[in-house]
C-alpha atoms as a PDB file:
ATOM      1  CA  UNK A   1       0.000   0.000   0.000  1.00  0.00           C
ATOM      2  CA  UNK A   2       1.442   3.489  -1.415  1.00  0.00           C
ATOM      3  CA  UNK A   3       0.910   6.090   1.087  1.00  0.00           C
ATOM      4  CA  UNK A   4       1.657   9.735  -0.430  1.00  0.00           C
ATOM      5  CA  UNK A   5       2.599  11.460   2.403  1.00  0.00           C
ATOM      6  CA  UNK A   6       1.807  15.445   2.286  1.00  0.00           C
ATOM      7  CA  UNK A   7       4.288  17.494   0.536  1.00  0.00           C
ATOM      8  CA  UNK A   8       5.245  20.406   2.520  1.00  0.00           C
ATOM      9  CA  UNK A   9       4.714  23.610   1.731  1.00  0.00           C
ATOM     10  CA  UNK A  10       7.300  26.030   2.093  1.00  0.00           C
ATOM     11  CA  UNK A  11       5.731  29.466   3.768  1.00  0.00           C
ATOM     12  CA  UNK A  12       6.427  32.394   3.273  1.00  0.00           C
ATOM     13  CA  UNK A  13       8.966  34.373   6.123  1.00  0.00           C
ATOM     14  CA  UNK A  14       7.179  36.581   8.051  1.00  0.00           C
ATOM     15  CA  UNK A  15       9.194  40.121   8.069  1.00  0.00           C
ATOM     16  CA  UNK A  16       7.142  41.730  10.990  1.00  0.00           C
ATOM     17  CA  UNK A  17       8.700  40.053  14.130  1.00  0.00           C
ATOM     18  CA  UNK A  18      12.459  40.765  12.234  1.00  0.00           C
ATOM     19  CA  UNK A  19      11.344  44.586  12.150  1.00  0.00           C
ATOM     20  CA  UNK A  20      10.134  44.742  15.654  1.00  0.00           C
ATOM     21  CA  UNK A  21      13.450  43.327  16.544  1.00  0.00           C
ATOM     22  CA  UNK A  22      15.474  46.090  14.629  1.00  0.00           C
ATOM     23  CA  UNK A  23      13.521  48.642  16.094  1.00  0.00           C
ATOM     24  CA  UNK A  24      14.091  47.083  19.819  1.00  0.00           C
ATOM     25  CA  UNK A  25      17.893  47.438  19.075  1.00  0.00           C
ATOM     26  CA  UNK A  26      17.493  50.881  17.772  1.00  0.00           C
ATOM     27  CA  UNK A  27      15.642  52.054  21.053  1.00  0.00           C
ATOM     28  CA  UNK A  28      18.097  50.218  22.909  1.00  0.00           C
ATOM     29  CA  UNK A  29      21.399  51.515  21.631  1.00  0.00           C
ATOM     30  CA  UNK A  30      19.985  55.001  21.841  1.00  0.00           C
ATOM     31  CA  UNK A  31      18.791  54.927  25.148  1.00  0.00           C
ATOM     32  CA  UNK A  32      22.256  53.745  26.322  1.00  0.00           C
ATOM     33  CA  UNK A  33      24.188  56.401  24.380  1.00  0.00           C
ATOM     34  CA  UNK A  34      25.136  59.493  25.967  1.00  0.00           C
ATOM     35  CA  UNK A  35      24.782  62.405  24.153  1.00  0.00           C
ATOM     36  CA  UNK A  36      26.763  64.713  26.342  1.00  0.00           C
ATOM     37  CA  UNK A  37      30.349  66.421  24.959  1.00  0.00           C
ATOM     38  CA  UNK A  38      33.178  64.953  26.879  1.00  0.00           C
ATOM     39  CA  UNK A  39      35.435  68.020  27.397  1.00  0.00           C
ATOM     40  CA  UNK A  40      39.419  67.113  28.494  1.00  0.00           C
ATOM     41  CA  UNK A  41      41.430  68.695  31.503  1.00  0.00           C
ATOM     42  CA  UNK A  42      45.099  68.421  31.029  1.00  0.00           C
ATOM     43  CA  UNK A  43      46.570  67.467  34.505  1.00  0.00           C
ATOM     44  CA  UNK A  44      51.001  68.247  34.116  1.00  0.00           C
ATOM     45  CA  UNK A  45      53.053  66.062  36.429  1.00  0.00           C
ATOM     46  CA  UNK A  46      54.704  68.428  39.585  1.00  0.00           C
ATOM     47  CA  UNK A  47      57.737  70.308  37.962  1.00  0.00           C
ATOM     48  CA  UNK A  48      57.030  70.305  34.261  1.00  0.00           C
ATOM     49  CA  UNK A  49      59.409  68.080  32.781  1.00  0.00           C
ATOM     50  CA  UNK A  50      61.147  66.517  35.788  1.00  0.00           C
ATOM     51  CA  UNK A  51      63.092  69.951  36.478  1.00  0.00           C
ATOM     52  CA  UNK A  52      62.226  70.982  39.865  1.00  0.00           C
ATOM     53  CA  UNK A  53      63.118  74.883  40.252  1.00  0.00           C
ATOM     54  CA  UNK A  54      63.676  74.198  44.009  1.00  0.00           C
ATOM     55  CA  UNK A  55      61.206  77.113  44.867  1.00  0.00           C
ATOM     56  CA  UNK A  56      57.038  76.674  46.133  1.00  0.00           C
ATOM     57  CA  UNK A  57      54.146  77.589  44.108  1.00  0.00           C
ATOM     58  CA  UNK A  58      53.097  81.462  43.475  1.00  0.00           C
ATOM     59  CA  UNK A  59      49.448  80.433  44.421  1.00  0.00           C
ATOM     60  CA  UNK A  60      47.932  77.940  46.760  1.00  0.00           C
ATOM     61  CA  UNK A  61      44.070  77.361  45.978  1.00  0.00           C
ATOM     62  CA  UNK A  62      42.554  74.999  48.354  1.00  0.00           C
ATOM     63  CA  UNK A  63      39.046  72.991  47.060  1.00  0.00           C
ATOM     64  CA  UNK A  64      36.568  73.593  50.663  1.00  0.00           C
ATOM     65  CA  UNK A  65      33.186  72.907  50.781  1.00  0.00           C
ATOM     66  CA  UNK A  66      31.950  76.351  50.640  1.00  0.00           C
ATOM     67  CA  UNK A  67      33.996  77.544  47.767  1.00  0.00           C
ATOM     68  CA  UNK A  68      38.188  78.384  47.113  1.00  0.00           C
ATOM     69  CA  UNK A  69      40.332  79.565  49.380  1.00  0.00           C
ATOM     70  CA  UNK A  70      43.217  81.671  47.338  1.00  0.00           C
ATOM     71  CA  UNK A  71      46.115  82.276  49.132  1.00  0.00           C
ATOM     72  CA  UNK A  72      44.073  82.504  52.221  1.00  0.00           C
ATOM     73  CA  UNK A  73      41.473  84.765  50.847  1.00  0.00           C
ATOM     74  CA  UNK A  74      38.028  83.324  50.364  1.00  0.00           C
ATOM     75  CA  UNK A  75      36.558  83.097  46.963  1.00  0.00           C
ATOM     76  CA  UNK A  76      33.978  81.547  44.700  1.00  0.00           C
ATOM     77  CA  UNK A  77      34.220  80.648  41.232  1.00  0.00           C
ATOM     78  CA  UNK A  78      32.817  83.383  39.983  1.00  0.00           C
ATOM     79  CA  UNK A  79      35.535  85.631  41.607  1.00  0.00           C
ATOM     80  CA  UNK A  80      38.439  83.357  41.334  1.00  0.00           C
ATOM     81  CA  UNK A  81      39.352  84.248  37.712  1.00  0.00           C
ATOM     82  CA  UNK A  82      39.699  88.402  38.479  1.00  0.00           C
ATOM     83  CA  UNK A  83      41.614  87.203  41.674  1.00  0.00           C
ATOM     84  CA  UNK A  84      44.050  84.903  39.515  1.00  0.00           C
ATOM     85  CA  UNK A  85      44.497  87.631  37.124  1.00  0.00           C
ATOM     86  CA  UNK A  86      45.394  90.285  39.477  1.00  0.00           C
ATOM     87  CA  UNK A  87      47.968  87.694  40.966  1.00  0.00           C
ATOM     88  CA  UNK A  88      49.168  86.882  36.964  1.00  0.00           C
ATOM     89  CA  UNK A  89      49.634  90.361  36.565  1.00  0.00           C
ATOM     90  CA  UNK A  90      52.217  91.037  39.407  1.00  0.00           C
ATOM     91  CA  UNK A  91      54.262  87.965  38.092  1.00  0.00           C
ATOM     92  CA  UNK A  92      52.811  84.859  39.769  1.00  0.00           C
ATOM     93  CA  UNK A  93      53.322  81.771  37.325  1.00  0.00           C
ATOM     94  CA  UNK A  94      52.296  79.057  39.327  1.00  0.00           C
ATOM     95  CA  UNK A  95      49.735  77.162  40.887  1.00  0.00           C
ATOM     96  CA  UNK A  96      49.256  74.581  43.424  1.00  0.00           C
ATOM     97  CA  UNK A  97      45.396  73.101  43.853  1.00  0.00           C
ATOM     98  CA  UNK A  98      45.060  71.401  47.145  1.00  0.00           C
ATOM     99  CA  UNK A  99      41.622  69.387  47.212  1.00  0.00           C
ATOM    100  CA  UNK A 100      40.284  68.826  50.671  1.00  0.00           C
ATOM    101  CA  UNK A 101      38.348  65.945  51.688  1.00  0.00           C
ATOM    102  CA  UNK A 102      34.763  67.183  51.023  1.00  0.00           C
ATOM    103  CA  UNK A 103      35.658  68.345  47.378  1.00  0.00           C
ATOM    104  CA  UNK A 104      34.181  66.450  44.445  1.00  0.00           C
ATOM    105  CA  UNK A 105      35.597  65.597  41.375  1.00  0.00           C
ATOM    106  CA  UNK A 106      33.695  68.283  39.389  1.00  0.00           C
ATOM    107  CA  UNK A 107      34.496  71.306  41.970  1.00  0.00           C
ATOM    108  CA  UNK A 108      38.300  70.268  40.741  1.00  0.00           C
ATOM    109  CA  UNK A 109      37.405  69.953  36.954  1.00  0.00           C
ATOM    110  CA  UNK A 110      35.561  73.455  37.755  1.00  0.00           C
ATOM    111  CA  UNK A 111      38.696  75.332  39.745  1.00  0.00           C
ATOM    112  CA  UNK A 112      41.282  73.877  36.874  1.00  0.00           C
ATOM    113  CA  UNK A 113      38.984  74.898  33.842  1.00  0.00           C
ATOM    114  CA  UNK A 114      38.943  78.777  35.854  1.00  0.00           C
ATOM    115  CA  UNK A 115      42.077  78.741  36.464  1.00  0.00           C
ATOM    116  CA  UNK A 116      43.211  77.357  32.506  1.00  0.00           C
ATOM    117  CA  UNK A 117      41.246  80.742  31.510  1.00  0.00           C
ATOM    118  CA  UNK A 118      44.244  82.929  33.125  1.00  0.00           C
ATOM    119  CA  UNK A 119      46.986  83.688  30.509  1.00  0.00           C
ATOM    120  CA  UNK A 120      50.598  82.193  32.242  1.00  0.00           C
ATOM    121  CA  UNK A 121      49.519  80.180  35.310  1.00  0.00           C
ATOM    122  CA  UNK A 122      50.655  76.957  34.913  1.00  0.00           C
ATOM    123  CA  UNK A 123      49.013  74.132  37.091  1.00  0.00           C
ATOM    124  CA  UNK A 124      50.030  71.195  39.545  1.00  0.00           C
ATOM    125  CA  UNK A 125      47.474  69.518  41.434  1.00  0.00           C
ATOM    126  CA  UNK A 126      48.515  67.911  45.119  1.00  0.00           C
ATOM    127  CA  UNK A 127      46.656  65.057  46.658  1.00  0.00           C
END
């Protein structure tokens, strides 16, 4: 006895469920993208070069809770840049940024970005 079993039909590939898959990666990748501008801070070693010139920095800026201390003298960020500049104009060249332990990362990226604003001040950050 001959049995003919069914032939199968091949079916056609359904393109839907591959599109909503594509569009699931789309929405993913985007939502996990940041869209922000990553900005760079140039941080020198102490001594520029490995020549020490034996003497201490011009300026002393310590990072406190409540703003910058310059030299001593309380200031914000706002003020800090006409402070340094007074300073770069009677001949000061260098600075020292002490962090204390309250600063964050960003009041540091904020005090170097001020102070990279002031023509001849070079930088050295202490930890």
């Amino acid at each position: 006895m001959r049995i003919d079993l069914p032939q199968a039909r091949s079916r056609k590939l359904s393109l839907t469920s591959l599109i909503d898959v594509i569009f699931l990666l789309l929405l993913f990748f985007m939502l996990t993208s940041t869209f922000t501008k990553f900005g760079e801070v140039e941080i020198a070693p102490p001594g520029g070069n490995g020549k020490s010139s034996g003497k201490g920095p011009d300026i002393i800026i310590s990072l406190v809770p409540d703003g910058l201390r310059i030299n001593g003298q309380q200031a914000t960020l706002d003020t800090a840049e006409a402070i340094l500049a007074g300073f770069a104009q009677k001949g000061a060249k260098s600075v020292l940024i002490l962090p204390k332990e309250k600063a964050t990362a960003q009041d540091l990226v904020s005090a170097m970005e001020t102070i990279r604003r002031v023509e001849g001040l070079s930088l050295t950050v202490a930890k």
